[in-house]
PDB file of N, CA and C in Angstrom:
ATOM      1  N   UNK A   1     297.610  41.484 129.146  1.00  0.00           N
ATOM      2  CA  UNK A   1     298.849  42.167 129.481  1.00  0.00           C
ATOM      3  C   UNK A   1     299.242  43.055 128.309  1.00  0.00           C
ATOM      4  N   UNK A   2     299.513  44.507 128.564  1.00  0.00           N
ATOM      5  CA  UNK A   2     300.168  45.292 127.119  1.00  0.00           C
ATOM      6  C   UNK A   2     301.149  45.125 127.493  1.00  0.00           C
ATOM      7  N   UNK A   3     301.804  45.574 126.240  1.00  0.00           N
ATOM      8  CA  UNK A   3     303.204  45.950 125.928  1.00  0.00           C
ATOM      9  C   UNK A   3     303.657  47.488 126.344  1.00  0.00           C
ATOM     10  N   UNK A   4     304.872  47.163 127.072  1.00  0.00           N
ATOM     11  CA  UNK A   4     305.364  48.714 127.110  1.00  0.00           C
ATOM     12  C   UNK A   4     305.365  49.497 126.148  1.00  0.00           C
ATOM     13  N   UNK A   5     305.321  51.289 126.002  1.00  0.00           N
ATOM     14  CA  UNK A   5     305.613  51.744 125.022  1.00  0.00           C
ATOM     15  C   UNK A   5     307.245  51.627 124.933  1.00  0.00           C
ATOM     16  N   UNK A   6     307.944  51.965 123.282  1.00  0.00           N
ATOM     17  CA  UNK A   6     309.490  51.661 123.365  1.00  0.00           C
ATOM     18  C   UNK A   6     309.820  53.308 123.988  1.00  0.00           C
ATOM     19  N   UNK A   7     310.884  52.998 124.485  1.00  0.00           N
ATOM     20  CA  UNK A   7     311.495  54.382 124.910  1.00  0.00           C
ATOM     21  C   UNK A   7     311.924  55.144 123.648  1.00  0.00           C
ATOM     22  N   UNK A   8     311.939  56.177 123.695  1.00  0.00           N
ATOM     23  CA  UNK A   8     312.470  57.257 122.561  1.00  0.00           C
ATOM     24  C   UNK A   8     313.871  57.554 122.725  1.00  0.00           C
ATOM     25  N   UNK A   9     314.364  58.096 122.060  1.00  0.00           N
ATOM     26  CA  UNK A   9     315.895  59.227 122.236  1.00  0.00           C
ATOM     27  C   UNK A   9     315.308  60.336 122.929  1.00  0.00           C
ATOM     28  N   UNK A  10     315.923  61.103 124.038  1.00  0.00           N
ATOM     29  CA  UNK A  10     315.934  61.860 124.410  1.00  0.00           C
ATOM     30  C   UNK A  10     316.940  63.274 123.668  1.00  0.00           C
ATOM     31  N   UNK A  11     316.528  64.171 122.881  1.00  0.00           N
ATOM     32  CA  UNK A  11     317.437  64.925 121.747  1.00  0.00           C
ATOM     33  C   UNK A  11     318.239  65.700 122.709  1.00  0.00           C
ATOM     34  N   UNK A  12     318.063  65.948 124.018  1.00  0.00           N
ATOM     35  CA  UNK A  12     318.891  66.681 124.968  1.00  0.00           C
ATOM     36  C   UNK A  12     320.222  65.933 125.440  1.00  0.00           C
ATOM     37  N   UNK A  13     320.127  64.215 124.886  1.00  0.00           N
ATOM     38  CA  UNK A  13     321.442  63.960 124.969  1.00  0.00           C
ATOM     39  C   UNK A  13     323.025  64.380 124.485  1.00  0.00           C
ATOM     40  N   UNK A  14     322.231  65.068 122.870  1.00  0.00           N
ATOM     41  CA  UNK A  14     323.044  65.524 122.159  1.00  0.00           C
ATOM     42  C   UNK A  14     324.233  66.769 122.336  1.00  0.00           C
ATOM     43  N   UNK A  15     323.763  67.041 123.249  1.00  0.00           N
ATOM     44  CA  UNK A  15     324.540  68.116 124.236  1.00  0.00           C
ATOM     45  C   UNK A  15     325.546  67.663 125.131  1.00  0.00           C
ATOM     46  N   UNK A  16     325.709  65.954 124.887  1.00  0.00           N
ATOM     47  CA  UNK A  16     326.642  65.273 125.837  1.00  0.00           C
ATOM     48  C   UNK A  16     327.406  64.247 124.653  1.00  0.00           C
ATOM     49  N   UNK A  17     327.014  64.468 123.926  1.00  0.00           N
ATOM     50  CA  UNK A  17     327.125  63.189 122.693  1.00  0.00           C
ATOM     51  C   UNK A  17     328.484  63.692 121.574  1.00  0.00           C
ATOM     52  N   UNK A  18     329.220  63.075 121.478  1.00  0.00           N
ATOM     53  CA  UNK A  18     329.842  63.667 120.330  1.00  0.00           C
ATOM     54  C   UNK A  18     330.335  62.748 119.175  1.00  0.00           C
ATOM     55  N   UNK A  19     330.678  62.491 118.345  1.00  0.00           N
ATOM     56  CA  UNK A  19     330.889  61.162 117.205  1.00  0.00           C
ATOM     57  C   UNK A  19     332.364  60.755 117.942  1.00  0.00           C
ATOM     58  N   UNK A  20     332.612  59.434 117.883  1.00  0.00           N
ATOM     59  CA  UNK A  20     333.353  58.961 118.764  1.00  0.00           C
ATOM     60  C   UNK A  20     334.807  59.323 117.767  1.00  0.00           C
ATOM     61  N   UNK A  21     334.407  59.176 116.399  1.00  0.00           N
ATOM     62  CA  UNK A  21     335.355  59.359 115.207  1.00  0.00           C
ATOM     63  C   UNK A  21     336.539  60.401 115.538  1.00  0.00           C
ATOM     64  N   UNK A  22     335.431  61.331 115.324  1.00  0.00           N
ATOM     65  CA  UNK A  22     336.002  62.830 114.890  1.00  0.00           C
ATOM     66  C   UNK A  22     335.803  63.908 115.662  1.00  0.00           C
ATOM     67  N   UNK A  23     334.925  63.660 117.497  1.00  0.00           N
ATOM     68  CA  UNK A  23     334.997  64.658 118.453  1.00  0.00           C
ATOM     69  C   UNK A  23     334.327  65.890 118.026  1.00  0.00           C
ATOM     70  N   UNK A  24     333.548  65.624 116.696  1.00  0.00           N
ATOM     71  CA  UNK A  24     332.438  66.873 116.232  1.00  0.00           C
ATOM     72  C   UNK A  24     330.691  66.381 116.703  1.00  0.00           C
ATOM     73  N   UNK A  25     330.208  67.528 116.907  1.00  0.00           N
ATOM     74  CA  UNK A  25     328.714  67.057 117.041  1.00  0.00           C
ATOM     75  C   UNK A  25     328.126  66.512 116.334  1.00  0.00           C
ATOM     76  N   UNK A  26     326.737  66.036 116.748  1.00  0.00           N
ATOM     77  CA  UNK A  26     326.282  65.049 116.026  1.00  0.00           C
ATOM     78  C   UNK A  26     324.566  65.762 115.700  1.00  0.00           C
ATOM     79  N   UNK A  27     323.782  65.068 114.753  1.00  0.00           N
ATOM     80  CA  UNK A  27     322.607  65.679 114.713  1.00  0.00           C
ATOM     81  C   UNK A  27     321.580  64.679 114.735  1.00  0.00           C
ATOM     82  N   UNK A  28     320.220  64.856 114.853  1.00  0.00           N
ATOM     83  CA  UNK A  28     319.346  63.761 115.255  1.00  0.00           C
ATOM     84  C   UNK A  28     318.057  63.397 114.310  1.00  0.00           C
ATOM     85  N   UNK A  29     318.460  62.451 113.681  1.00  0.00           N
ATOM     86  CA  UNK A  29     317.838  62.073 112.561  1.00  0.00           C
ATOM     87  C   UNK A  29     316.719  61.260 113.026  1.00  0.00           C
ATOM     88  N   UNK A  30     315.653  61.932 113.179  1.00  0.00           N
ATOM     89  CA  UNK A  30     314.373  61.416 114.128  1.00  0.00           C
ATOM     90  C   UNK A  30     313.731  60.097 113.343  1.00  0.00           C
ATOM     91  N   UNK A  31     313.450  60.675 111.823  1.00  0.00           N
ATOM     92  CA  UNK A  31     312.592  59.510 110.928  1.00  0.00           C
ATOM     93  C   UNK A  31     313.480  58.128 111.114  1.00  0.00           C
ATOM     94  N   UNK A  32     314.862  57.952 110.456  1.00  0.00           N
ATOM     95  CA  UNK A  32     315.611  56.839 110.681  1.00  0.00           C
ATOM     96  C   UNK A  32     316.057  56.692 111.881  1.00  0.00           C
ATOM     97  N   UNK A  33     315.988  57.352 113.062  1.00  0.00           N
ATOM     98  CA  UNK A  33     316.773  56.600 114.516  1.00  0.00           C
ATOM     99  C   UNK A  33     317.529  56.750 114.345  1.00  0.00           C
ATOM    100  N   UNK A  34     318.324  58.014 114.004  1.00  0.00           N
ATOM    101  CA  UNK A  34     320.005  57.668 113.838  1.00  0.00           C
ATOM    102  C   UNK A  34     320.251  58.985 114.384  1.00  0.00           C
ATOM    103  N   UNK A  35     321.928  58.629 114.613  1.00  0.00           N
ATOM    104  CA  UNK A  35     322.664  60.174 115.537  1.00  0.00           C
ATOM    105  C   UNK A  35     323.383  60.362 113.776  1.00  0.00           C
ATOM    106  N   UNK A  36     323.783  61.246 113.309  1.00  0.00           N
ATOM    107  CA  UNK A  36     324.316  61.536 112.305  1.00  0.00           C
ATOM    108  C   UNK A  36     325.481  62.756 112.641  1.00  0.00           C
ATOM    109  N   UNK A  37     326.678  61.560 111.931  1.00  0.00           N
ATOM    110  CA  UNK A  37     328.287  62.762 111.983  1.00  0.00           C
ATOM    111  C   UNK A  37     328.428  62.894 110.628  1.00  0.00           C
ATOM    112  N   UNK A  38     328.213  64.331 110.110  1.00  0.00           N
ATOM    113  CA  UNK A  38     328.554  65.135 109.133  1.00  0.00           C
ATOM    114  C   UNK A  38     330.013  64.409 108.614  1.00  0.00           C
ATOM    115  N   UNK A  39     331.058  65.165 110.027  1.00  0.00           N
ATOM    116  CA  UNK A  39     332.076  64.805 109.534  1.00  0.00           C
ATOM    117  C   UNK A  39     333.026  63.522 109.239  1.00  0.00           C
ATOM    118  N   UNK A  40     332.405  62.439 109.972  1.00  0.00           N
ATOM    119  CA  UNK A  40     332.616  61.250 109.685  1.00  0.00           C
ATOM    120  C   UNK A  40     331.674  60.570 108.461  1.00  0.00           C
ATOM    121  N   UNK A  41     330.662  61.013 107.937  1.00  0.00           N
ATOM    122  CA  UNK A  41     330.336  60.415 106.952  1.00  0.00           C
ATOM    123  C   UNK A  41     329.124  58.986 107.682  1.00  0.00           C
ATOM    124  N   UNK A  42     328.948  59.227 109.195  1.00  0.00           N
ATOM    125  CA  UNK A  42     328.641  57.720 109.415  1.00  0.00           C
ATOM    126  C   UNK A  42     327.295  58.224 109.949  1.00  0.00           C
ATOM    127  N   UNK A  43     326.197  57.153 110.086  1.00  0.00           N
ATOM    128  CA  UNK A  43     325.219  57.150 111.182  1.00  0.00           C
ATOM    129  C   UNK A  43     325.269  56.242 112.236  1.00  0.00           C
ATOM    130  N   UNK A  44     324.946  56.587 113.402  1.00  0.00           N
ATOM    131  CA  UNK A  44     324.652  55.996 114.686  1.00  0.00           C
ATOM    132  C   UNK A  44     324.065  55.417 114.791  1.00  0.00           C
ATOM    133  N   UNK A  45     323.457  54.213 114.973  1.00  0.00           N
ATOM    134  CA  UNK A  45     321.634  53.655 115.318  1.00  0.00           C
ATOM    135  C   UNK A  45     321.437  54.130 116.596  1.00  0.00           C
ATOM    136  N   UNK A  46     319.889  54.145 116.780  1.00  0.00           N
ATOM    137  CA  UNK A  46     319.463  53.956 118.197  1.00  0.00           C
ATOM    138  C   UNK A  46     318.683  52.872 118.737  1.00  0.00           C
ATOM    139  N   UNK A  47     318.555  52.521 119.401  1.00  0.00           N
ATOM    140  CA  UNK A  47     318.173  51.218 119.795  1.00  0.00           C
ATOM    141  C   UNK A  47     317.887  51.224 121.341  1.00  0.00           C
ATOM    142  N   UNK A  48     316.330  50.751 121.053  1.00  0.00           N
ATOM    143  CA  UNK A  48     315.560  51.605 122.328  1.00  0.00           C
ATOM    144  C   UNK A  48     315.682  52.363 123.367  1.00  0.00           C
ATOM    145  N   UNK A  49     316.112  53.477 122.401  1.00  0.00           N
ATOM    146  CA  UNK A  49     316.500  55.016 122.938  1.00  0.00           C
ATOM    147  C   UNK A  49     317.982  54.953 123.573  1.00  0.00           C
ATOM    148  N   UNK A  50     318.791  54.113 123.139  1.00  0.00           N
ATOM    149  CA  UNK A  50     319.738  54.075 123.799  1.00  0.00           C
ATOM    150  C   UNK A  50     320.882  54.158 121.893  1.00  0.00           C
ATOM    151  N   UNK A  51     321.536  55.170 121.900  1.00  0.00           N
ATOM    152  CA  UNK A  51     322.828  55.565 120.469  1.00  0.00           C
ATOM    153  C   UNK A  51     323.610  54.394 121.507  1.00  0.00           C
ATOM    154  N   UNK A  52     323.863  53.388 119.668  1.00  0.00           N
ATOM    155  CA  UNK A  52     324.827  52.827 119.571  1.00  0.00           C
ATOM    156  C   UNK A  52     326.263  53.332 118.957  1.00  0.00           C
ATOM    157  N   UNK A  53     326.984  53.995 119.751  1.00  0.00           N
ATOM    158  CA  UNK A  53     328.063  54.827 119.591  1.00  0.00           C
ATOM    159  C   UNK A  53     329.290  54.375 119.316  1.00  0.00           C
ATOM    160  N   UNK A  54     329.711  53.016 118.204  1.00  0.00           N
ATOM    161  CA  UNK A  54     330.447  52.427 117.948  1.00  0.00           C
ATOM    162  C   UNK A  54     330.600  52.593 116.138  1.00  0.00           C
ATOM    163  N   UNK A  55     331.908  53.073 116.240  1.00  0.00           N
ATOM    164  CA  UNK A  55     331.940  52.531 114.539  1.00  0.00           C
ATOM    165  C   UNK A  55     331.656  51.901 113.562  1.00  0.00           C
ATOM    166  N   UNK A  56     331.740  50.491 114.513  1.00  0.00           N
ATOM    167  CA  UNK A  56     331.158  49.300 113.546  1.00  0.00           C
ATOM    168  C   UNK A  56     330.548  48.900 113.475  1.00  0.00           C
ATOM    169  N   UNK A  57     329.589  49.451 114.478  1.00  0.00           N
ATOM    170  CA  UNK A  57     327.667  49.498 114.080  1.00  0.00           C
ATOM    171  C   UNK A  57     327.272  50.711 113.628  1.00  0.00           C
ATOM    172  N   UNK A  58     328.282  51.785 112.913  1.00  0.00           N
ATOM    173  CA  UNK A  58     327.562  53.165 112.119  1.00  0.00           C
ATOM    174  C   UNK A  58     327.254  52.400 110.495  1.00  0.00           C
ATOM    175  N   UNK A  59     326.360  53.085 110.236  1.00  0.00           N
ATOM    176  CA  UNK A  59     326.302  52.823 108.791  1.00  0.00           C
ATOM    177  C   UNK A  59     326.925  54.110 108.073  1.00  0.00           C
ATOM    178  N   UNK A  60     327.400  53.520 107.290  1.00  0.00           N
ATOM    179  CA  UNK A  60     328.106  54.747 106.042  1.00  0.00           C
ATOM    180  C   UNK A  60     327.063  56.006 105.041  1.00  0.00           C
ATOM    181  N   UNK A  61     326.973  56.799 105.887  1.00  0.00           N
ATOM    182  CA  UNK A  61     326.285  58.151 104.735  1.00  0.00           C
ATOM    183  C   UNK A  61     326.783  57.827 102.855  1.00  0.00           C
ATOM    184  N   UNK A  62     325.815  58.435 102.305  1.00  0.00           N
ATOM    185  CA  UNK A  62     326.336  57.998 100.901  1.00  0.00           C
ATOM    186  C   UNK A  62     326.808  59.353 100.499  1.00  0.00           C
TER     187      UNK A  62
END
């Protein structure tokens, strides 16, 4: 039996996506899996292809 492949992010979401923070766009940080808000300072995870779009699962930009 294989394993499924994992699903990806689809980057055309980003056109629907906005940082929940601060209502600015977001950008798509392919190597780490992350949605990234400039203006919030935070990253998004993704998690099998699905942005976890909650604050308190962003990690803090340095």
């Amino acid at each position: 039996m294989t394993t499924p492949a994992p699903r990806l992010f689809d980057p055309r979401m980003l056109e629907a996506l906005v940082c929940p923070q601060t209502q600015t766009t977001l950008t798509y940080d392919r190597e780490r899996g992350e949605l990234i808000s400039r203006a919030a300072g935070l990253a998004f995870p993704i998690r099998d292809g699905i942005p976890v779009m909650l604050v308190d699962e962003a990690r803090k930009l340095d």
